[in-house]
N, C-alpha and C. Protein backbone atom coordinates (compact mmCIF):
# COMPACT_ATOMS: atom_id res chain seq x y z
N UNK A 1 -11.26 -0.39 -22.09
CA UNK A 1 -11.03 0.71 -21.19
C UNK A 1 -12.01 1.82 -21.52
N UNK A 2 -12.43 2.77 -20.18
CA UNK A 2 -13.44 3.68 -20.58
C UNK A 2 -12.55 4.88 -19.57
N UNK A 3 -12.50 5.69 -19.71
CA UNK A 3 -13.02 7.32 -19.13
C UNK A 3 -13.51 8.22 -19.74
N UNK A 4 -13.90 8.92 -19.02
CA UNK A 4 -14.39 10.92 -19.24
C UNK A 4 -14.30 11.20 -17.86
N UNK A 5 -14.90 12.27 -18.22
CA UNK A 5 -15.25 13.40 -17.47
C UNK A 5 -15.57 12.65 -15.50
N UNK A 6 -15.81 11.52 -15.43
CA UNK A 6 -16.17 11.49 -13.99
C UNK A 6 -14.78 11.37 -13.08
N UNK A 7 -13.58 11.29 -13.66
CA UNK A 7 -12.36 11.15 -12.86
C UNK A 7 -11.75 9.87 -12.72
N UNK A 8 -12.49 8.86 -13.72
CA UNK A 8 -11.70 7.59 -13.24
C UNK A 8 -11.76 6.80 -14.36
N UNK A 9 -10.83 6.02 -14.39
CA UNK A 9 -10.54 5.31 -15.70
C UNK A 9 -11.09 3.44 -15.53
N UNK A 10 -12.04 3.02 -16.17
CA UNK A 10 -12.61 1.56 -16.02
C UNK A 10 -12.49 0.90 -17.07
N UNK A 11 -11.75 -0.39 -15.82
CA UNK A 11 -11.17 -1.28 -17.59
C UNK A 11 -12.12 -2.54 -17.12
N UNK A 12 -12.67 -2.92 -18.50
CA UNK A 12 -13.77 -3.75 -18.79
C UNK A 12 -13.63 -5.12 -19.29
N UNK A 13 -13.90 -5.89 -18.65
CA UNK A 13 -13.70 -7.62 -19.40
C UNK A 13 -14.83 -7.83 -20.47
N UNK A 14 -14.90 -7.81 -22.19
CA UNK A 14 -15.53 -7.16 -22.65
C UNK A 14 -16.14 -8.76 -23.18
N UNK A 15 -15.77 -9.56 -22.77
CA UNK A 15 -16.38 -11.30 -22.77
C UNK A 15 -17.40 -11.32 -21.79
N UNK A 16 -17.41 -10.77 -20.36
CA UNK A 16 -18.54 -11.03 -19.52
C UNK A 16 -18.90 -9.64 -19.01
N UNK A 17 -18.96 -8.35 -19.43
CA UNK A 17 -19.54 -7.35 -19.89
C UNK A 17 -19.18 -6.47 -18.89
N UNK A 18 -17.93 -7.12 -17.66
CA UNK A 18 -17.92 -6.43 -16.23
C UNK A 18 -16.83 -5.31 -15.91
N UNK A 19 -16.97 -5.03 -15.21
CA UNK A 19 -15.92 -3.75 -15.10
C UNK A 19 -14.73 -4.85 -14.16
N UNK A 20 -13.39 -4.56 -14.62
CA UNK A 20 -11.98 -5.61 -13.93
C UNK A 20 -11.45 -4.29 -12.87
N UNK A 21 -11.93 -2.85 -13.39
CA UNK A 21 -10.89 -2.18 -12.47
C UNK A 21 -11.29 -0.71 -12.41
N UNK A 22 -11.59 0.23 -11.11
CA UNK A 22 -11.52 1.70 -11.19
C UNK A 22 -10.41 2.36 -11.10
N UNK A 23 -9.40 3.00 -11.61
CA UNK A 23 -8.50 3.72 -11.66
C UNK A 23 -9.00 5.29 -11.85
N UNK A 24 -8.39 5.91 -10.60
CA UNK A 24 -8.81 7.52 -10.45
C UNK A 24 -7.74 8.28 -11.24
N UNK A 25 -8.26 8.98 -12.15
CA UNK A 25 -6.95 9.60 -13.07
C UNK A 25 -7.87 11.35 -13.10
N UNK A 26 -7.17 12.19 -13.26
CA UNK A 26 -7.35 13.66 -13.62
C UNK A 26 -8.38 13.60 -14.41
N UNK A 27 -9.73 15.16 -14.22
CA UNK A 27 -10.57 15.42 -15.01
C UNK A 27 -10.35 15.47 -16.00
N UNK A 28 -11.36 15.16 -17.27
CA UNK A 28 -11.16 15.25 -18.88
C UNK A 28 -10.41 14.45 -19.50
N UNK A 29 -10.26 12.93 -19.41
CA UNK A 29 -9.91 12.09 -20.02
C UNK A 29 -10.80 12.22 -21.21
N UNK A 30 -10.29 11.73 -22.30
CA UNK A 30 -10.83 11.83 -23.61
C UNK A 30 -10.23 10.84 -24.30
N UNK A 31 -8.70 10.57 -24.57
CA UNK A 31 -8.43 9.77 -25.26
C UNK A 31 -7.33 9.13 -24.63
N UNK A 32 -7.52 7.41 -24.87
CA UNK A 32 -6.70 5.94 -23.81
C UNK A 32 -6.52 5.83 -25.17
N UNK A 33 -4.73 5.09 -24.55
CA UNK A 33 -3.82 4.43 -25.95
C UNK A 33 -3.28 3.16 -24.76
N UNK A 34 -2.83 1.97 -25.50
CA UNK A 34 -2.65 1.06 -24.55
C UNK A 34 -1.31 0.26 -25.36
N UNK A 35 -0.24 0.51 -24.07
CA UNK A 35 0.93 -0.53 -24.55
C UNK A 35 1.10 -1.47 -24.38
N UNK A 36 0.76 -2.90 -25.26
CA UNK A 36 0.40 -4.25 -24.61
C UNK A 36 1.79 -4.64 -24.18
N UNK A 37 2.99 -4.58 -24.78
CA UNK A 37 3.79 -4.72 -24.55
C UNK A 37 4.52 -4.54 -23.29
N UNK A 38 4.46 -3.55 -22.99
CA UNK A 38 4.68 -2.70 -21.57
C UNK A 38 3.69 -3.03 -20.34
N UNK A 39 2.43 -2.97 -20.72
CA UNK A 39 1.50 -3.66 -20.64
C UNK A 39 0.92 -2.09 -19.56
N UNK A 40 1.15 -0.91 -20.04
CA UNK A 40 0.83 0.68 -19.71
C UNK A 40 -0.38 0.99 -20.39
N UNK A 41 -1.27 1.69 -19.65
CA UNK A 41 -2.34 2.66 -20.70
C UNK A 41 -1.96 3.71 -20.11
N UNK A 42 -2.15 4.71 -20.89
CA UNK A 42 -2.15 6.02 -21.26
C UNK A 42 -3.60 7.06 -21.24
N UNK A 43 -3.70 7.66 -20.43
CA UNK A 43 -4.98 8.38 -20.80
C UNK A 43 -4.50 9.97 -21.03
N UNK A 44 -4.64 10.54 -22.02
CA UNK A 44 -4.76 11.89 -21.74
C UNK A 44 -5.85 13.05 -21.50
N UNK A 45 -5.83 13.98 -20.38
CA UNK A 45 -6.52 14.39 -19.48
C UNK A 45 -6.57 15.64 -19.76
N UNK A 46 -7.69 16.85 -20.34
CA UNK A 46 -7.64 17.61 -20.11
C UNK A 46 -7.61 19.02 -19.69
N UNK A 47 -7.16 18.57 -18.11
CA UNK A 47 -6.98 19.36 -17.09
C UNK A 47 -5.32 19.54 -16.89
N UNK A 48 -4.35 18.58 -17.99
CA UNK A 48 -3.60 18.77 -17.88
C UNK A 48 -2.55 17.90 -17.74
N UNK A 49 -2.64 16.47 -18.05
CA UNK A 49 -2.15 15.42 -17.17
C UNK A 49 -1.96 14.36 -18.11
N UNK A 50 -0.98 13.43 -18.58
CA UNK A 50 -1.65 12.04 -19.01
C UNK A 50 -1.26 11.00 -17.56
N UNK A 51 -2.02 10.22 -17.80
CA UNK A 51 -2.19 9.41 -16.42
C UNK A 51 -1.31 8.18 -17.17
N UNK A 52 -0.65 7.83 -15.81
CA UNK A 52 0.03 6.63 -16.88
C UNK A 52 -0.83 5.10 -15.82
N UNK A 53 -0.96 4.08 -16.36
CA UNK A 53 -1.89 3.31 -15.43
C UNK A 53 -0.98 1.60 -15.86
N UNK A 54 -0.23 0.79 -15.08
CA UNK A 54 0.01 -0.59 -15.27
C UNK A 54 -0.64 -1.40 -15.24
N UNK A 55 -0.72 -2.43 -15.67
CA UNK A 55 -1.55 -3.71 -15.89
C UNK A 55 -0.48 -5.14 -15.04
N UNK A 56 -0.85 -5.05 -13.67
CA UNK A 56 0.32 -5.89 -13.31
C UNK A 56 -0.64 -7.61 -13.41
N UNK A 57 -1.84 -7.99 -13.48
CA UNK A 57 -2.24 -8.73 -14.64
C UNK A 57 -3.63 -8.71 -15.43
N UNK A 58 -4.50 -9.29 -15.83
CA UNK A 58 -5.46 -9.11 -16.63
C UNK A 58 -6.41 -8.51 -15.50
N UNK A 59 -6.60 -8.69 -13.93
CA UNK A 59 -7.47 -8.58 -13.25
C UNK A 59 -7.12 -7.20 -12.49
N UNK A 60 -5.53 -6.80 -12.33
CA UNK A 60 -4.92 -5.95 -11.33
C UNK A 60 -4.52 -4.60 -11.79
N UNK A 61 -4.79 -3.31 -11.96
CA UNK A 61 -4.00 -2.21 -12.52
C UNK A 61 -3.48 -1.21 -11.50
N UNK A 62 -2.39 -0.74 -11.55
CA UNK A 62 -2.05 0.24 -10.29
C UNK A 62 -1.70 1.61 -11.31
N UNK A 63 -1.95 2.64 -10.70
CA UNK A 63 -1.61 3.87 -11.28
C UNK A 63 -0.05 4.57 -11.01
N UNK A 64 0.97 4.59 -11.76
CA UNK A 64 2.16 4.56 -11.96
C UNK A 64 2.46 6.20 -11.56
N UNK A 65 1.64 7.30 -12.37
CA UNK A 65 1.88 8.55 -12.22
C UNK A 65 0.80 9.25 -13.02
N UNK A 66 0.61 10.90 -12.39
CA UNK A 66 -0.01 11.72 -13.29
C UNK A 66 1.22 12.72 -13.84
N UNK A 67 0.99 12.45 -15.30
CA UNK A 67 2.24 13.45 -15.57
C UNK A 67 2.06 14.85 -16.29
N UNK A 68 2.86 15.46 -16.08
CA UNK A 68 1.94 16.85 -15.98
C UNK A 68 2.43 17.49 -17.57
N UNK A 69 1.48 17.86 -18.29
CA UNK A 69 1.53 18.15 -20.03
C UNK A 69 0.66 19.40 -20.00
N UNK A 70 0.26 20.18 -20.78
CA UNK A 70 -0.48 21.30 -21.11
C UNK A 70 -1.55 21.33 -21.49
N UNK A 71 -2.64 21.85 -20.26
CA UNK A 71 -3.91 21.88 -20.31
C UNK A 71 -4.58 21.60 -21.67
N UNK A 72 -5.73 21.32 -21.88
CA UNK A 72 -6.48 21.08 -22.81
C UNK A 72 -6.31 19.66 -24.43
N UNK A 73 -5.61 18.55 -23.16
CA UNK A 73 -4.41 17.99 -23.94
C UNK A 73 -5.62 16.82 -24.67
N UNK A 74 -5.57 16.75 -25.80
CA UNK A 74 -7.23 15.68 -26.61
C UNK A 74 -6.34 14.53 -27.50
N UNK A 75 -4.99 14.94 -27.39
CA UNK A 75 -4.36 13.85 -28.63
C UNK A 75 -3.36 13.13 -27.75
N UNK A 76 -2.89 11.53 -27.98
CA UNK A 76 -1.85 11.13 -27.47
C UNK A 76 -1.86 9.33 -28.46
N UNK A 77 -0.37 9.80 -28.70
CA UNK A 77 0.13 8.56 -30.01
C UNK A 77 0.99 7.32 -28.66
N UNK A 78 0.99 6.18 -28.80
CA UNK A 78 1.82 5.41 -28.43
C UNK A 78 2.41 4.14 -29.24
N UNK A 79 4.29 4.22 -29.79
CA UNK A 79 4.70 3.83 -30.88
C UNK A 79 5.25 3.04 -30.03
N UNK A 80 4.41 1.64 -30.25
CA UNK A 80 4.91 0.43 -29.85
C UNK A 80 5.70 -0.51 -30.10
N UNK A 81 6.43 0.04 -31.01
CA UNK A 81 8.33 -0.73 -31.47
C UNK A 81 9.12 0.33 -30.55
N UNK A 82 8.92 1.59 -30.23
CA UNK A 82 9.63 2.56 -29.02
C UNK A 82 9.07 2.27 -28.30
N UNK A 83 8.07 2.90 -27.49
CA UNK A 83 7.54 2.56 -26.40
C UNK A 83 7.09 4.13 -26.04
N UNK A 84 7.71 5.31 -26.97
CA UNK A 84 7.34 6.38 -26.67
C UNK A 84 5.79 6.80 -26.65
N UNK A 85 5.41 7.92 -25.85
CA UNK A 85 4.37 8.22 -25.86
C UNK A 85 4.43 9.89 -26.75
C-alpha cells in the first residue's frame, strides 16, 4: 500500500510490480496500518481523518468511511488480537 499527499491510497501487487487498486482517501496520508484479519487498512490523514478502506478480495477494495480525528493526525496503532485502532 502507498499514499501521501496526492489524495489517494494505491495498493500494489508487489510480485508483478502493478498497482491492484486507487482508493480516494483525505489529504496528508502519512501513515497505513493493515488488519489482515479484518482484512481493513487504515490510513491516517492529516487533514483530519483516518480513512478506513476493505479488502473484499486480493484484487477489490471499497472505502468503508472517512472518520473524523484531529487535524494533523501522523500516528495510528492497529492491535490485531482487538481489532482496535
Amino acid at each position: 500500500m502507498s499514499s501521501c499527499w496526492t489524495r489517494a491510497l494505491t495498493v500494489f501487487a508487489l510480485d508483478s510490480h502493478m498497482a491492484i487498486a486507487h482508493v480516494p482517501i483525505p489529504a496528508g496520508a502519512d501513515v497505513v496500518k493493515f488488519d489482515p484479519e479484518l482484512g481493513r487498512i487504515y490510513a491516517a490523514c492529516a487533514s483530519g481523518f483516518i480513512s478506513v478502506i476493505e479488502e473484499q478480495d486480493s484484487d477489490h477494495y471499497n472505502k468503508l468511511e472517512d472518520f473524523p480525528v484531529q487535524k494533523l493526525v501522523h500516528s495510528i496503532v492497529v492491535d490485531t488480537a482487538t481489532h482496535r485502532v
